[in-house]
Protein backbone atom coordinates (compact mmCIF):
# COMPACT_ATOMS: atom_id res chain seq x y z
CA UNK A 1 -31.67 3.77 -41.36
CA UNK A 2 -32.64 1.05 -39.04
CA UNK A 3 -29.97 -1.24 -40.32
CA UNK A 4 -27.06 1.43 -40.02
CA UNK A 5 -27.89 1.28 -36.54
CA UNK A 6 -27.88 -2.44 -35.84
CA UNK A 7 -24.20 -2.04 -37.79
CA UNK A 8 -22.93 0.53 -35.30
CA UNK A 9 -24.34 -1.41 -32.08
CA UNK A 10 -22.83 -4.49 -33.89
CA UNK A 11 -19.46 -3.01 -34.29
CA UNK A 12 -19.85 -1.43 -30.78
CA UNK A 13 -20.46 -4.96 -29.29
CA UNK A 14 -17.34 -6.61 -30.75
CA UNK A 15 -15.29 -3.22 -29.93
CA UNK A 16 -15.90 -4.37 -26.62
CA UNK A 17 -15.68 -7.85 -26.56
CA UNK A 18 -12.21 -7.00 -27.63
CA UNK A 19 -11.17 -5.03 -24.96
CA UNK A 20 -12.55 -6.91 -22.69
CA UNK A 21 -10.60 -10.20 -23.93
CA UNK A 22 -7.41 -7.95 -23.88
CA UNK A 23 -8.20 -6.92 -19.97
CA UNK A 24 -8.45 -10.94 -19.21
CA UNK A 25 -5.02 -11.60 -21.08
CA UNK A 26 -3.50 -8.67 -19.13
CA UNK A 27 -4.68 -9.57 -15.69
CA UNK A 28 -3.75 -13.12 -16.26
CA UNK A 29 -0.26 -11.99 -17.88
CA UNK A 30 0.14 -10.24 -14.24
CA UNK A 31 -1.35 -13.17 -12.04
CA UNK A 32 1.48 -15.11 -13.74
CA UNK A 33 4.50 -12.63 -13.07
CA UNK A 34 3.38 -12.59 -9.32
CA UNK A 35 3.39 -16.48 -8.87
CA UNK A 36 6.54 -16.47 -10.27
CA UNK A 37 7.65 -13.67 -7.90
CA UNK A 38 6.14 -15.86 -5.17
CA UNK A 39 7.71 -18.56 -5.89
CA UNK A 40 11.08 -17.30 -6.23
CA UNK A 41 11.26 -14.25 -3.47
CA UNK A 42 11.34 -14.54 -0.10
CA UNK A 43 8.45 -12.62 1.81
CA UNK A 44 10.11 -9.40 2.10
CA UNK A 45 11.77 -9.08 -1.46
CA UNK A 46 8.26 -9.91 -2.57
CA UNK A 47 6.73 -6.97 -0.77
CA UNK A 48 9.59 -4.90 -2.26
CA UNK A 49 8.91 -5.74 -5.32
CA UNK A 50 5.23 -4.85 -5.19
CA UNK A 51 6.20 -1.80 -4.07
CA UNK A 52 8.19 -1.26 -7.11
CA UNK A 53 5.19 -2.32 -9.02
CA UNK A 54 3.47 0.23 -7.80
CA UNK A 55 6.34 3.38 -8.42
CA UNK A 56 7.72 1.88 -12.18
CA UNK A 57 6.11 -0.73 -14.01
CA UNK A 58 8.52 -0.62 -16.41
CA UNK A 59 11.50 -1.37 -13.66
CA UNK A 60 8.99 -4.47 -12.58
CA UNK A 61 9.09 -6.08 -15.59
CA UNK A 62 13.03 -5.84 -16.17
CA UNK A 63 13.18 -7.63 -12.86
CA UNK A 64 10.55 -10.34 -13.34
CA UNK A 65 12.13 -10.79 -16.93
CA UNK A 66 15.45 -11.14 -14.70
CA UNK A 67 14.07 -13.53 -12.51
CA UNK A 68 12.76 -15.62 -14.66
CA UNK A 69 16.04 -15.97 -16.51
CA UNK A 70 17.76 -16.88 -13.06
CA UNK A 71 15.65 -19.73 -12.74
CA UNK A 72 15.98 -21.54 -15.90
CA UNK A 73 19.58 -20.97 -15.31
CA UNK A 74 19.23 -22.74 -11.99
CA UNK A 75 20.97 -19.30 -10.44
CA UNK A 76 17.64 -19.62 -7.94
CA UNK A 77 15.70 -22.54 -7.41
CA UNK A 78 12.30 -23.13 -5.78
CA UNK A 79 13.42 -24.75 -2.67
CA UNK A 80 15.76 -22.82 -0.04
CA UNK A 81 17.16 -20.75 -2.29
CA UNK A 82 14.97 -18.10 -2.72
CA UNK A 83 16.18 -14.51 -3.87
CA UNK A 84 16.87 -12.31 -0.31
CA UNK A 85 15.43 -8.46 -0.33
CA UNK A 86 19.25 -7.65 -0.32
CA UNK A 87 19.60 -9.54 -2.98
CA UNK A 88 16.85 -7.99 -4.71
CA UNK A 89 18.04 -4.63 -3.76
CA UNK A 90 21.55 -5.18 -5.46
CA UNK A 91 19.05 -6.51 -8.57
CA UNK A 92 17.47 -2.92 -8.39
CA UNK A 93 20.80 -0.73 -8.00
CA UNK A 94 22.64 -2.86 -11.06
CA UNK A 95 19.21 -2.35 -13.33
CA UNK A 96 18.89 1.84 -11.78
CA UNK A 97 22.37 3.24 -11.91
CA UNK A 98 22.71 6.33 -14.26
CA UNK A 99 26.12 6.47 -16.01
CA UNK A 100 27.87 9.78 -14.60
CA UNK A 101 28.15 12.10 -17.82
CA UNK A 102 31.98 12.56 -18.51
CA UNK A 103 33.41 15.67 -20.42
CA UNK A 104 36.47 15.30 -22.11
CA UNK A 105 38.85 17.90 -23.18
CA UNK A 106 41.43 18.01 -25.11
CA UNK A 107 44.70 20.37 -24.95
CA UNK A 108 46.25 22.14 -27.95
C-alpha cells in the first residue's frame, strides 16, 4: 500500500512540474509579443492594443501575428516608423468587419 502511494505523489509531482513548465513557456511566449509590440507601436497604439488584450485575445494575436509580418517585410521598421494608433485602428476595422449577409432572389 505504501508504495501505491509514493506512485500517486510521484505522478502528482511531475503533473505539476508540467504545468508549471507550460505557465513559464506561456508567460514568456507573452513577454515576447509585448516587446515586439513595443518595439514597433508608438505609445498610444501600444496602450490600444493592451486594451484589446484585455477584451479578445484572440483579436491580439491576429494583430501581433500581423505585425510581425510587417516587419520582416520592412512595411514598419524600428526606427521612426513606428505603427500610429490610427494606423492600428484601420489594422483593427480591416481584421473586425462582418460581411453584411446578402439575400438573393430570383424571378420566375
Amino acid at each position: 500500500m505504501a508504495q501505491r502511494g509514493e506512485d500517486d505523489e510521484e505522478r502528482l509531482r511531475k503533473a505539476q512540474m508540467k504545468r508549471l513548465q507550460e505557465m513559464q513557456k506561456a508567460q514568456e511566449l507573452e513577454s515576447q509579443k509585448r516587446e515586439v509590440a513595443r518595439r514597433f507601436l508608438t505609445d498610444s497604439a501600444y496602450g490600444r492594443l493592451m486594451n484589446v488584450r484585455l477584451s479578445s485575445h484572440e483579436l491580439y494575436d491576429q494583430v501581433i501575428n500581423l505585425i510581425v509580418a510587417m516587419a520582416q517585410n520592412r512595411r514598419i521598421d524600428e526606427g521612426n516608423g513606428k505603427m500610429t494608433e490610427e494606423q492600428l485602428i484601420g489594422v483593427l476595422g480591416k481584421l473586425t468587419t462582418k460581411r453584411e449577409p446578402t439575400m438573393e432572389f430570383k424571378h420566375k
